[in-house]
PDB file of N, CA and C in Angstrom:
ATOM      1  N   UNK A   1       0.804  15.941  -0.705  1.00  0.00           N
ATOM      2  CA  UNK A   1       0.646  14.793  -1.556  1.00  0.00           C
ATOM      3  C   UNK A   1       0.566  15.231  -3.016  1.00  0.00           C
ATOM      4  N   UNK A   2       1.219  14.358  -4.294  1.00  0.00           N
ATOM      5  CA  UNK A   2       1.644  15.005  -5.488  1.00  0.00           C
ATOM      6  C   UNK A   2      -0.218  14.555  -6.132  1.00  0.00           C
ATOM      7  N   UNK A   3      -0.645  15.069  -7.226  1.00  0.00           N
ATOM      8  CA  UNK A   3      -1.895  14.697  -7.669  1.00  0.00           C
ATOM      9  C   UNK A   3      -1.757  13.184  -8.238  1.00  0.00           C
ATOM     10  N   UNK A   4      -2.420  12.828  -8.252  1.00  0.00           N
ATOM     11  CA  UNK A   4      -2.549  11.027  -9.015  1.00  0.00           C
ATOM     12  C   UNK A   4      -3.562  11.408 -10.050  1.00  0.00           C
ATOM     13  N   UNK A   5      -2.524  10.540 -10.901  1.00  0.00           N
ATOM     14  CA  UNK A   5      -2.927  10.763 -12.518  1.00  0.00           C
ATOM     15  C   UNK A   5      -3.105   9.288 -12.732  1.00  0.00           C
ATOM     16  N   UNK A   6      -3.242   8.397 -11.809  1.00  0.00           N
ATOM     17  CA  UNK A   6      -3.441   6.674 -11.976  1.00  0.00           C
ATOM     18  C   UNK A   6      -5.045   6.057 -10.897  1.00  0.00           C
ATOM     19  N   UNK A   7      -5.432   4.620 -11.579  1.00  0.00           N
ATOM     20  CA  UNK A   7      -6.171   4.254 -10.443  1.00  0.00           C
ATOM     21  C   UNK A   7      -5.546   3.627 -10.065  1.00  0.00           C
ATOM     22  N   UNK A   8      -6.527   3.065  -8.639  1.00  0.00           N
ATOM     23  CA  UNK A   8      -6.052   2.200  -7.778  1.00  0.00           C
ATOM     24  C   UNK A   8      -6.260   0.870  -8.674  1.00  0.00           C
ATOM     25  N   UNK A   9      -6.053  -0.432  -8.335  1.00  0.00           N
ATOM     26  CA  UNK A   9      -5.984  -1.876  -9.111  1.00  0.00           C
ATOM     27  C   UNK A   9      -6.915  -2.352  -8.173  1.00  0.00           C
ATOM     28  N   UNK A  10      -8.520  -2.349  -8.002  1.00  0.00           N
ATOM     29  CA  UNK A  10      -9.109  -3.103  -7.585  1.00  0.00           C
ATOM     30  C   UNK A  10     -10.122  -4.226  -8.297  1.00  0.00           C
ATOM     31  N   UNK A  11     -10.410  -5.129  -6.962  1.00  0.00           N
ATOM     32  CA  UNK A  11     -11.457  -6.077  -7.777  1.00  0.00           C
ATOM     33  C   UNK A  11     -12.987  -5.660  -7.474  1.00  0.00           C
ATOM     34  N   UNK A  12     -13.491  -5.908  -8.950  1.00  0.00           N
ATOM     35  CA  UNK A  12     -15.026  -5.807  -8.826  1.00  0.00           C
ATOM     36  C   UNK A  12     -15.864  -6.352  -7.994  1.00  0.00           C
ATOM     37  N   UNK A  13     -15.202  -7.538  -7.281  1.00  0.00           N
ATOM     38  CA  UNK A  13     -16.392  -9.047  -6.309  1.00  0.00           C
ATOM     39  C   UNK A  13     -16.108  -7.879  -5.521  1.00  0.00           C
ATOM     40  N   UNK A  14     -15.255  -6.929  -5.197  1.00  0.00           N
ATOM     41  CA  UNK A  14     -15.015  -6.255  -3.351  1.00  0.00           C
ATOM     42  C   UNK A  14     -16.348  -5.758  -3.703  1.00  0.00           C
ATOM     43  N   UNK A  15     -16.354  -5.506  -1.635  1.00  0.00           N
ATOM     44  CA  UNK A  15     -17.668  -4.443  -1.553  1.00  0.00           C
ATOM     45  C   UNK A  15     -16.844  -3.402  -1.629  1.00  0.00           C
ATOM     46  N   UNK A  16     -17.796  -2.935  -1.063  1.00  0.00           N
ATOM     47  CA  UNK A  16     -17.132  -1.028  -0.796  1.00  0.00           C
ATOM     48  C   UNK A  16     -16.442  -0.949   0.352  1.00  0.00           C
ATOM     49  N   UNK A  17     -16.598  -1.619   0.965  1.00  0.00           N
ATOM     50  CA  UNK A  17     -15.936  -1.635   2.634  1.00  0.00           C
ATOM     51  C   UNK A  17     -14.430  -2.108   2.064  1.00  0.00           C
ATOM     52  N   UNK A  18     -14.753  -3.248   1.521  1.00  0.00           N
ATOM     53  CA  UNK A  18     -13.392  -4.102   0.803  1.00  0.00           C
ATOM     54  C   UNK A  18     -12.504  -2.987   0.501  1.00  0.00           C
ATOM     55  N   UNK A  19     -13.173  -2.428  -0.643  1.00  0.00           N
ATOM     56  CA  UNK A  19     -12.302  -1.468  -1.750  1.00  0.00           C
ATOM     57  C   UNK A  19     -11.573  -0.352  -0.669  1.00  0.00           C
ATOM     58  N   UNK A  20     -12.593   0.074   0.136  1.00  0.00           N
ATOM     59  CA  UNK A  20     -12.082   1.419   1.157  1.00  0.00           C
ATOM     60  C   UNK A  20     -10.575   0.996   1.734  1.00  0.00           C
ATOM     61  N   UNK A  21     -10.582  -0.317   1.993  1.00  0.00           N
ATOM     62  CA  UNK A  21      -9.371  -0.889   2.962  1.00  0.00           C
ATOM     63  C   UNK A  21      -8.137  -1.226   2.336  1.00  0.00           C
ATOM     64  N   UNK A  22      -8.648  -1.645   0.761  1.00  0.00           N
ATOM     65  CA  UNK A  22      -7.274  -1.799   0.056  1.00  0.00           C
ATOM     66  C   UNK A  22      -7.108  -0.317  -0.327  1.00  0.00           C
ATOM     67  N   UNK A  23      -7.783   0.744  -0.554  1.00  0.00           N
ATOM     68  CA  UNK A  23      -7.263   2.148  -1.069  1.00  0.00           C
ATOM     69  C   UNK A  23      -6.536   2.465  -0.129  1.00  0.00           C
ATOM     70  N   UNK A  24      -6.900   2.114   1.665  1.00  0.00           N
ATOM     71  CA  UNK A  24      -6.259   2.773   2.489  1.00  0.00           C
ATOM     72  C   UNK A  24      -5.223   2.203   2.652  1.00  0.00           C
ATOM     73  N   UNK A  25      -4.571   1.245   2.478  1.00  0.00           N
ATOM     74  CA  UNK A  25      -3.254   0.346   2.197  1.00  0.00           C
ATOM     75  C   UNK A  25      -2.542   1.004   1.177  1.00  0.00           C
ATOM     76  N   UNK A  26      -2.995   1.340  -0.325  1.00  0.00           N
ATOM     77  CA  UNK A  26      -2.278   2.226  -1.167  1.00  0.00           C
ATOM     78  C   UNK A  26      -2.043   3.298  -1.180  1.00  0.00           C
ATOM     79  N   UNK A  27      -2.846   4.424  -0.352  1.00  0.00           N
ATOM     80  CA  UNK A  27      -2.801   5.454   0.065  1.00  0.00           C
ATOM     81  C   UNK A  27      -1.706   5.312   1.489  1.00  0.00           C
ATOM     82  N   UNK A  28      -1.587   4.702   2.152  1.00  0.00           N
ATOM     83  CA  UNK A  28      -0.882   4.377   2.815  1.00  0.00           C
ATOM     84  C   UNK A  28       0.838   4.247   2.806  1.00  0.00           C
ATOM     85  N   UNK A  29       0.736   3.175   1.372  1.00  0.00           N
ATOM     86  CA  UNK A  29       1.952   3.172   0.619  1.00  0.00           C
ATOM     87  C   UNK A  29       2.256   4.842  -0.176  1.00  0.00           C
ATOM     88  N   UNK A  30       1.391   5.310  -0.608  1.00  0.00           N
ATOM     89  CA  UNK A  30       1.703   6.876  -1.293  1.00  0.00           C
ATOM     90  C   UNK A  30       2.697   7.286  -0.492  1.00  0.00           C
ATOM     91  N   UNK A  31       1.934   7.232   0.648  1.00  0.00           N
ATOM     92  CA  UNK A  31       2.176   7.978   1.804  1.00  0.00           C
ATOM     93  C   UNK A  31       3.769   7.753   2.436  1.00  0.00           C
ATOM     94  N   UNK A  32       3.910   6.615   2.352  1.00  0.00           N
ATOM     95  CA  UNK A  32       5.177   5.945   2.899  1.00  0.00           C
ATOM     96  C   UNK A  32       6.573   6.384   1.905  1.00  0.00           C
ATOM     97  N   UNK A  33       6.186   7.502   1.079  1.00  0.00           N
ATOM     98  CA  UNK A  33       7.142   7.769  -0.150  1.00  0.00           C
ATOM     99  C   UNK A  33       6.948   8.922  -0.366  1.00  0.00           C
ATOM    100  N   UNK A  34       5.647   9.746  -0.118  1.00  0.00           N
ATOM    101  CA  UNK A  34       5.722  11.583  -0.157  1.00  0.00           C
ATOM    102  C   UNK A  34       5.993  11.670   0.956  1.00  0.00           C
ATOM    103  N   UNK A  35       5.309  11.752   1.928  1.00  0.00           N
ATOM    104  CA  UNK A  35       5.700  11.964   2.782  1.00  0.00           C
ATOM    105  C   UNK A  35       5.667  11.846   4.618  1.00  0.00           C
ATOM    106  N   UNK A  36       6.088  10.555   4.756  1.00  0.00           N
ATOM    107  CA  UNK A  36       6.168   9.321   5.734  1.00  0.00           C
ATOM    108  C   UNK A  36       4.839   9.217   6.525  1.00  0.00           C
ATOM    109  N   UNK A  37       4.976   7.656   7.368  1.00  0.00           N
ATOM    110  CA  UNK A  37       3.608   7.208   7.569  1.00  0.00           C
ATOM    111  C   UNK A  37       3.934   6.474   8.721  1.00  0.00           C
ATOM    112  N   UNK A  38       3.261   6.700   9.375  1.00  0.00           N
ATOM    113  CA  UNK A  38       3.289   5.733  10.776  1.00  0.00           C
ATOM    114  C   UNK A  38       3.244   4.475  10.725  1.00  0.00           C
ATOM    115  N   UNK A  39       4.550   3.817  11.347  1.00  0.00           N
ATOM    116  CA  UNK A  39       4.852   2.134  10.945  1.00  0.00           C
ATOM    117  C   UNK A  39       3.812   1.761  11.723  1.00  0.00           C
ATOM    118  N   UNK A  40       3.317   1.689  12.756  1.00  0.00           N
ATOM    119  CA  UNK A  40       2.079   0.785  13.393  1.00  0.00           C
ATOM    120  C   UNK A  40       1.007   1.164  12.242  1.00  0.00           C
ATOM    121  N   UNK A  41       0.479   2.288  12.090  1.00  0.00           N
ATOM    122  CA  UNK A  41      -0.644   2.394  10.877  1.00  0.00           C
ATOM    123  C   UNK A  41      -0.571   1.825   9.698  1.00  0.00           C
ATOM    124  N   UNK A  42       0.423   1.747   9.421  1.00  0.00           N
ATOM    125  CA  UNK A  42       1.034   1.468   8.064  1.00  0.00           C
ATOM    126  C   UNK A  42       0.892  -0.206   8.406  1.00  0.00           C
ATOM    127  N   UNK A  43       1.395  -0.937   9.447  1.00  0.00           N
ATOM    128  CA  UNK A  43       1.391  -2.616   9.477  1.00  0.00           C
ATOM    129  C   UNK A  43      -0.389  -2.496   9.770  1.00  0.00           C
ATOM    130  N   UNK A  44      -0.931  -1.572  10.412  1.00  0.00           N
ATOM    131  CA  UNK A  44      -2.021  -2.071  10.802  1.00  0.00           C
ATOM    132  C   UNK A  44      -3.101  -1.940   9.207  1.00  0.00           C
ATOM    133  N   UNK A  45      -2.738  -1.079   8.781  1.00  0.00           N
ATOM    134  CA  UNK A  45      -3.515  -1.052   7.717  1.00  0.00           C
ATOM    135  C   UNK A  45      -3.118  -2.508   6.457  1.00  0.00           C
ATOM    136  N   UNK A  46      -1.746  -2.856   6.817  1.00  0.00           N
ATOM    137  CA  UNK A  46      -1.584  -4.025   6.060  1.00  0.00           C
ATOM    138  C   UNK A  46      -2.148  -5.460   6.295  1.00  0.00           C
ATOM    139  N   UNK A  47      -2.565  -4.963   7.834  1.00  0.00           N
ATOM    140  CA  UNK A  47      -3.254  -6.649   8.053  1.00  0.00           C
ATOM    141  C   UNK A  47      -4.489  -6.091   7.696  1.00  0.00           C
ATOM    142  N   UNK A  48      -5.517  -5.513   8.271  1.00  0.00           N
ATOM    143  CA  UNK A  48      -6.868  -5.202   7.287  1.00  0.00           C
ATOM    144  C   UNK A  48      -6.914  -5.572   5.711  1.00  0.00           C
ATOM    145  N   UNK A  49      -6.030  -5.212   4.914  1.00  0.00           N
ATOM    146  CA  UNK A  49      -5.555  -6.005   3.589  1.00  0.00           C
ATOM    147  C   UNK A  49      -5.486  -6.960   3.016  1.00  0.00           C
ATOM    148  N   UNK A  50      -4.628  -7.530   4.375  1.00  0.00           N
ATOM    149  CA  UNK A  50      -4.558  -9.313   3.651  1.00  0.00           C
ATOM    150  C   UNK A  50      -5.696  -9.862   4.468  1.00  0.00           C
ATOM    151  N   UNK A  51      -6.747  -9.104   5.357  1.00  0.00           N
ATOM    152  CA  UNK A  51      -8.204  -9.571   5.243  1.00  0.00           C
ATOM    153  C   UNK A  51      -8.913  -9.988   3.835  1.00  0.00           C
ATOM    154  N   UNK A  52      -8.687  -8.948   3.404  1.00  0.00           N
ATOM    155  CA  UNK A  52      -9.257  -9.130   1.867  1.00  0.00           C
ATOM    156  C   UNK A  52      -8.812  -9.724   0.407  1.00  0.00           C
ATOM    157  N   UNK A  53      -6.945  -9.243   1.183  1.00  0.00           N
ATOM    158  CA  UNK A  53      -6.098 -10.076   0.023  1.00  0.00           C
ATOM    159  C   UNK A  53      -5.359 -11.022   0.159  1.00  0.00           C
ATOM    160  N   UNK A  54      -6.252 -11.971   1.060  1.00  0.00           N
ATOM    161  CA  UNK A  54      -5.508 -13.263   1.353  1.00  0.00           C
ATOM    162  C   UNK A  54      -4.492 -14.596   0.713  1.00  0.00           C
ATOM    163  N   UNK A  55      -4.606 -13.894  -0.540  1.00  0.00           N
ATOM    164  CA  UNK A  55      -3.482 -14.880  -1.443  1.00  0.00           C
ATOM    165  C   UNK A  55      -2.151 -14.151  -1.620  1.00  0.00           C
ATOM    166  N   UNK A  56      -1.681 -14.921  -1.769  1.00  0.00           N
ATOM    167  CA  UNK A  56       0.163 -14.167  -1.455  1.00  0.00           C
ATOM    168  C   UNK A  56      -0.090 -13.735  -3.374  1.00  0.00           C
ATOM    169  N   UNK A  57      -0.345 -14.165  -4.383  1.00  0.00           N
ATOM    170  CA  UNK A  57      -0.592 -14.408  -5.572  1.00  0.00           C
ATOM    171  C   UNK A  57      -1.126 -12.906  -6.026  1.00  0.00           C
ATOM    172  N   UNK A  58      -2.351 -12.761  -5.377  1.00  0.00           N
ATOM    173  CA  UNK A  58      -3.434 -11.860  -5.812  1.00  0.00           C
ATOM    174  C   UNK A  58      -2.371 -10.719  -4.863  1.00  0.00           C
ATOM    175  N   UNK A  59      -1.656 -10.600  -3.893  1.00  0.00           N
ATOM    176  CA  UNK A  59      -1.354  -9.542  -3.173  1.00  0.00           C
ATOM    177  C   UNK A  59       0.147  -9.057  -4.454  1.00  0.00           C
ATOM    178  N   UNK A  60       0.833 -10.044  -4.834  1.00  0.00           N
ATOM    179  CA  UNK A  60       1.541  -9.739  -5.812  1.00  0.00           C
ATOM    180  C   UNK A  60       1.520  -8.890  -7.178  1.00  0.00           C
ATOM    181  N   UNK A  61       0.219  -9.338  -7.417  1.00  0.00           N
ATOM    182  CA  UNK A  61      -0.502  -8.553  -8.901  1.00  0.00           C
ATOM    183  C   UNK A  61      -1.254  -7.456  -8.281  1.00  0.00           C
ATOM    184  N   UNK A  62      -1.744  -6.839  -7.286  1.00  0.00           N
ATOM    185  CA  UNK A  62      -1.791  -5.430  -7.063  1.00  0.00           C
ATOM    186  C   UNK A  62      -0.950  -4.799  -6.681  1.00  0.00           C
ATOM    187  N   UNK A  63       0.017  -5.483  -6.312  1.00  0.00           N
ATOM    188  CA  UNK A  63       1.542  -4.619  -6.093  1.00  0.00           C
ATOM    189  C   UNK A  63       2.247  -3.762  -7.487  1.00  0.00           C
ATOM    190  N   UNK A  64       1.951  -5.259  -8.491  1.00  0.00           N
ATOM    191  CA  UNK A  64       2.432  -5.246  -9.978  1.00  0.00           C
ATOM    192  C   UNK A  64       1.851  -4.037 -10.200  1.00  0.00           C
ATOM    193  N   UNK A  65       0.773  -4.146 -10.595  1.00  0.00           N
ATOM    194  CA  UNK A  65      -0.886  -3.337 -11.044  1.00  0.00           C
ATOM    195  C   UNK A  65      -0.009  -1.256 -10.426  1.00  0.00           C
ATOM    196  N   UNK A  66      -0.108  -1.689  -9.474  1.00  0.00           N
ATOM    197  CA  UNK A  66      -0.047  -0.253  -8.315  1.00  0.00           C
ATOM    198  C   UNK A  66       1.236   0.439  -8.786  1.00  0.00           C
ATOM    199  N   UNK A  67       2.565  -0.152  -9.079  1.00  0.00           N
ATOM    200  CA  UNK A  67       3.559   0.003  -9.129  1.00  0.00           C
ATOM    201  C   UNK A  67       3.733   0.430 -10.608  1.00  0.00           C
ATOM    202  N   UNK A  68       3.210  -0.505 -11.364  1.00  0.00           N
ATOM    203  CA  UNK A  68       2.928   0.020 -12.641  1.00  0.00           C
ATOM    204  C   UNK A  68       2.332   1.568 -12.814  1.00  0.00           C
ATOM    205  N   UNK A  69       1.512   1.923 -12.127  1.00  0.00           N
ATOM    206  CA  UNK A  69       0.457   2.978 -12.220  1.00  0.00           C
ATOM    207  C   UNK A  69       1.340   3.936 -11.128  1.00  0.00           C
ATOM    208  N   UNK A  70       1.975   3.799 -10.616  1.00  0.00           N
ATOM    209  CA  UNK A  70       2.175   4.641  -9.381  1.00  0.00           C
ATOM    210  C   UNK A  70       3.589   5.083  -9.350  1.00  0.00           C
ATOM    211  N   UNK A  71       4.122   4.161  -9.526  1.00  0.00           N
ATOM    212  CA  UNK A  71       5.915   4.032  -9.311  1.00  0.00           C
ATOM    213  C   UNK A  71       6.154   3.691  -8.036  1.00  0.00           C
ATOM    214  N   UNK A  72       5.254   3.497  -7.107  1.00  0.00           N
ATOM    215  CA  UNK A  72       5.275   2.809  -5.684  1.00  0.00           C
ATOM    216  C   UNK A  72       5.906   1.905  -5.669  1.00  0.00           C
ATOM    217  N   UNK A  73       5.720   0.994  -4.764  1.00  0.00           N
ATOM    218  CA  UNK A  73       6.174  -0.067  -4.578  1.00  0.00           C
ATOM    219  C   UNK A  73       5.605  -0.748  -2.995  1.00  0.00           C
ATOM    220  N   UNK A  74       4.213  -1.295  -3.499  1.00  0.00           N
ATOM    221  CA  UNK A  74       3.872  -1.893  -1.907  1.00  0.00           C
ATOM    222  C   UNK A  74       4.643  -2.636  -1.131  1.00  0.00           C
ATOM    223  N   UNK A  75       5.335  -3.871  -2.036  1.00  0.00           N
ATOM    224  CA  UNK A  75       6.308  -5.008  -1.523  1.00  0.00           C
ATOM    225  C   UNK A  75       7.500  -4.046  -0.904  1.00  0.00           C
ATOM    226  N   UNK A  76       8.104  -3.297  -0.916  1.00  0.00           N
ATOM    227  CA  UNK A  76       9.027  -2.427  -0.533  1.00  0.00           C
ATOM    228  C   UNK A  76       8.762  -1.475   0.473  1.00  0.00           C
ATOM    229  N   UNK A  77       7.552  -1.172   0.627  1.00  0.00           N
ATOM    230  CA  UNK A  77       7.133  -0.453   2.174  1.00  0.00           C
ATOM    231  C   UNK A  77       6.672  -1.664   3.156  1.00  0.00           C
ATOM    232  N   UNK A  78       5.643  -2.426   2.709  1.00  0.00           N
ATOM    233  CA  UNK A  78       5.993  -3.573   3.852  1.00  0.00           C
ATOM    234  C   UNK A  78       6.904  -3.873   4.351  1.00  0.00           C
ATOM    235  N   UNK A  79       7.761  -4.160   3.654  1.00  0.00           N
ATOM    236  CA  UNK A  79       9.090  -4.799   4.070  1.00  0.00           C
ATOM    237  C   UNK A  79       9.659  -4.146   5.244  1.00  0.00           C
ATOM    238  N   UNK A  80      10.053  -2.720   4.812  1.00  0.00           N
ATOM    239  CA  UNK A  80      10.715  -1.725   5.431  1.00  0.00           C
ATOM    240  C   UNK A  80      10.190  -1.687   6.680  1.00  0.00           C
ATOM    241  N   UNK A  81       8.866  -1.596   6.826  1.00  0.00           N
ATOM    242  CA  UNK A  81       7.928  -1.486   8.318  1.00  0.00           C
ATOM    243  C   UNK A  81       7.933  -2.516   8.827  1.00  0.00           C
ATOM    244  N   UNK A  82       8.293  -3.852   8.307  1.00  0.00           N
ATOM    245  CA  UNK A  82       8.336  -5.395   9.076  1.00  0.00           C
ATOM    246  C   UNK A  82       9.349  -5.090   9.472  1.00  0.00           C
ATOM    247  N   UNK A  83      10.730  -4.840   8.785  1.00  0.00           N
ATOM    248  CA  UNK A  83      12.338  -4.965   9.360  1.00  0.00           C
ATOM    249  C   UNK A  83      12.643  -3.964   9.846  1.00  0.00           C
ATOM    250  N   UNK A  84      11.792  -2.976  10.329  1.00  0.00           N
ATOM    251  CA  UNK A  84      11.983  -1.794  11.388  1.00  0.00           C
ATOM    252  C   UNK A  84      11.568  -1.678  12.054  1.00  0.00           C
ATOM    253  N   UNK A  85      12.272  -0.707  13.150  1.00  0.00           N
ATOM    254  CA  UNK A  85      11.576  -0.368  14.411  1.00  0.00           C
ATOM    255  C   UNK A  85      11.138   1.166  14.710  1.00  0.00           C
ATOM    256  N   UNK A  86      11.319   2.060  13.546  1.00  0.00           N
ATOM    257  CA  UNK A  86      11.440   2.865  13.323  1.00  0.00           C
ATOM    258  C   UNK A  86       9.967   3.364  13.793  1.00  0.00           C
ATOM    259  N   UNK A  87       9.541   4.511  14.206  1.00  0.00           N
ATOM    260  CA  UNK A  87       8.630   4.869  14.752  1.00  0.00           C
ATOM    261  C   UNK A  87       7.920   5.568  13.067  1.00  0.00           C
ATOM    262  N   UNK A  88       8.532   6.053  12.340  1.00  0.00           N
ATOM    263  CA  UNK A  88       7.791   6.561  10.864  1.00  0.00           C
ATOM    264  C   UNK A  88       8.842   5.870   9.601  1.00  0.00           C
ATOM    265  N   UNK A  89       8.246   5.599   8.544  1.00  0.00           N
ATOM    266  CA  UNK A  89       8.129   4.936   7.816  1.00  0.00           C
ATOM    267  C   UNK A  89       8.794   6.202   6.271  1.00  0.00           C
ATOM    268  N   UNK A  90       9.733   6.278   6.043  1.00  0.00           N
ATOM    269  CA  UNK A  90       9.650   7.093   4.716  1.00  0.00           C
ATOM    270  C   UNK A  90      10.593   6.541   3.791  1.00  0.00           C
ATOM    271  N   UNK A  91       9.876   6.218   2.685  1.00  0.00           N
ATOM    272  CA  UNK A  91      10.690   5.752   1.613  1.00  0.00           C
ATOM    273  C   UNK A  91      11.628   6.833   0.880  1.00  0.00           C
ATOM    274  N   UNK A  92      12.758   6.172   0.636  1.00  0.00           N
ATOM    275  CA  UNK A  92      13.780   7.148  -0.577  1.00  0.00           C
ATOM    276  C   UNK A  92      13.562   7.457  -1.858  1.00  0.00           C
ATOM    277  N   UNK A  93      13.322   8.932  -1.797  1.00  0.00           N
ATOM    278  CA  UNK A  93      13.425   8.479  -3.586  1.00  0.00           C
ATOM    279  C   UNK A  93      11.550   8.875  -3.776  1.00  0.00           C
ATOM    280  N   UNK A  94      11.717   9.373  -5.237  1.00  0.00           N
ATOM    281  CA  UNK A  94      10.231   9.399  -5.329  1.00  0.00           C
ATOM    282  C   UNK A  94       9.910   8.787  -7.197  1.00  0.00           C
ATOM    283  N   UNK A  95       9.196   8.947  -7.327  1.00  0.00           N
ATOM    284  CA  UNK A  95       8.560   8.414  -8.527  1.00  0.00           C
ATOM    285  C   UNK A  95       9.068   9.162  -9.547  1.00  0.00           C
TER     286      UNK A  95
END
């Protein structure tokens, strides 16, 4: 994994439990782009997420937020792991 020179985009109302679950969703996404991630982990860690980030709105602006800071792209690994069947998950291309 390359070092991160960015934060994560969280909200202050989270608890800590909160915060742990969206890091593990972005760490997740890291992951899905250095170097690949298990599509069941990877969807499973995305529904734990929209536990917390239940607005399609608010899930948009930490994508923004993340992508900005990261060169990731959350909306673009979801995707990939919804429209696959692929047993691992690796994005093209790096930051």
């Amino acid at each position: 994994m390359q070092s991160q020179n960015y934060s994560y985009p969280l909200n202050p109302s989270w608890s800590t439990a909160e915060m742990e679950t969206v890091i593990a969703m972005l760490r997740a996404v890291e992951d899905a782009y250095e170097v690949g991630i298990n599509r069941a982990e990877l969807l499973k860690r995305y529904r734990a997420f929209k536990q917390i980030v239940n607005s399609k709105a608010e899930e948009k602006q930490i994508g923004r937020d993340f992508e900005r800071n990261s060169g990731y792209v959350l909306y673009q690994v979801v995707k990939a792991a919804q429209d696959s069947d692929a047993k691992k998950i690796k994005m093209a291309g790096d930051r």
